[in-house]
Protein backbone atom coordinates (compact mmCIF):
# COMPACT_ATOMS: atom_id res chain seq x y z
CA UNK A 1 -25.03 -27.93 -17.99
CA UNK A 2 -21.79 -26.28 -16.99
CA UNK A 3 -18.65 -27.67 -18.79
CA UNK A 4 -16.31 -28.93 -15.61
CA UNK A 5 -13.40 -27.05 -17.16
CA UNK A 6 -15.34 -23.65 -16.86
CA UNK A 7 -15.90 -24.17 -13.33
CA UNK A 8 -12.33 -22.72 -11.83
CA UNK A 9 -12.56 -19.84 -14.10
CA UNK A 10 -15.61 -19.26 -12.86
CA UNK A 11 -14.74 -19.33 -9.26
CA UNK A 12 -11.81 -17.32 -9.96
CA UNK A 13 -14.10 -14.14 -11.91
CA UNK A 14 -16.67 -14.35 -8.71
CA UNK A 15 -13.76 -13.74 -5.90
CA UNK A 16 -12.29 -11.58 -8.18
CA UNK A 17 -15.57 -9.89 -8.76
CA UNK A 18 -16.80 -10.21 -4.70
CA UNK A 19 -12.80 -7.96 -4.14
CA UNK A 20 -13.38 -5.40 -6.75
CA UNK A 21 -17.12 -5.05 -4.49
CA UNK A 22 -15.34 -4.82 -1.58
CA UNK A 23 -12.92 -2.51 -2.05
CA UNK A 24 -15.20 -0.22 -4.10
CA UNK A 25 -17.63 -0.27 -0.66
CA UNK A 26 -14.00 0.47 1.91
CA UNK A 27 -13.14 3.67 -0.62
CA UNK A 28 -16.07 5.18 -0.44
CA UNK A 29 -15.57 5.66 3.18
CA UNK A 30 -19.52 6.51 4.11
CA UNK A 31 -20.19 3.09 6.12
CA UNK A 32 -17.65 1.95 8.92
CA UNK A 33 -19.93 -0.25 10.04
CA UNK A 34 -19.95 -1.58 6.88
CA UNK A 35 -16.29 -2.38 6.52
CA UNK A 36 -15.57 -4.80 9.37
CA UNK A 37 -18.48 -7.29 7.60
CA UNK A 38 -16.76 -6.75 4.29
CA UNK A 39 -13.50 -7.72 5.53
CA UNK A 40 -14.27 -10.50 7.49
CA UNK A 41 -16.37 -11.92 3.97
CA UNK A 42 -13.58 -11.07 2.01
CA UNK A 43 -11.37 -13.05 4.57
CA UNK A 44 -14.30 -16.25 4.17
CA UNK A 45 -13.85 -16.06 0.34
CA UNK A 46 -10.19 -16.81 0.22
């Protein structure tokens, strides 16, 4: 099982993690349609 003390670290790599995604997909520049769906989960996350 996962120690209970792990579990903020943990939540803290994944957002950090689910950013670093979604700025790497808004620099690349290719999908527009992409980026308003990225935002608005990168909005949900925080």
């Amino acid at each position: 099982m996962i120690d209970r003390t792990v579990v903020p670290y943990l939540a803290g790599f994944l957002v950090c993690v689910g950013s670093v995604l979604v700025l790497a997909a808004c620099t690349q520049g290719g999908g527009d349609a992409e980026r308003p769906a990225a935002v608005s989960s990168a909005a949900g996350v925080r």
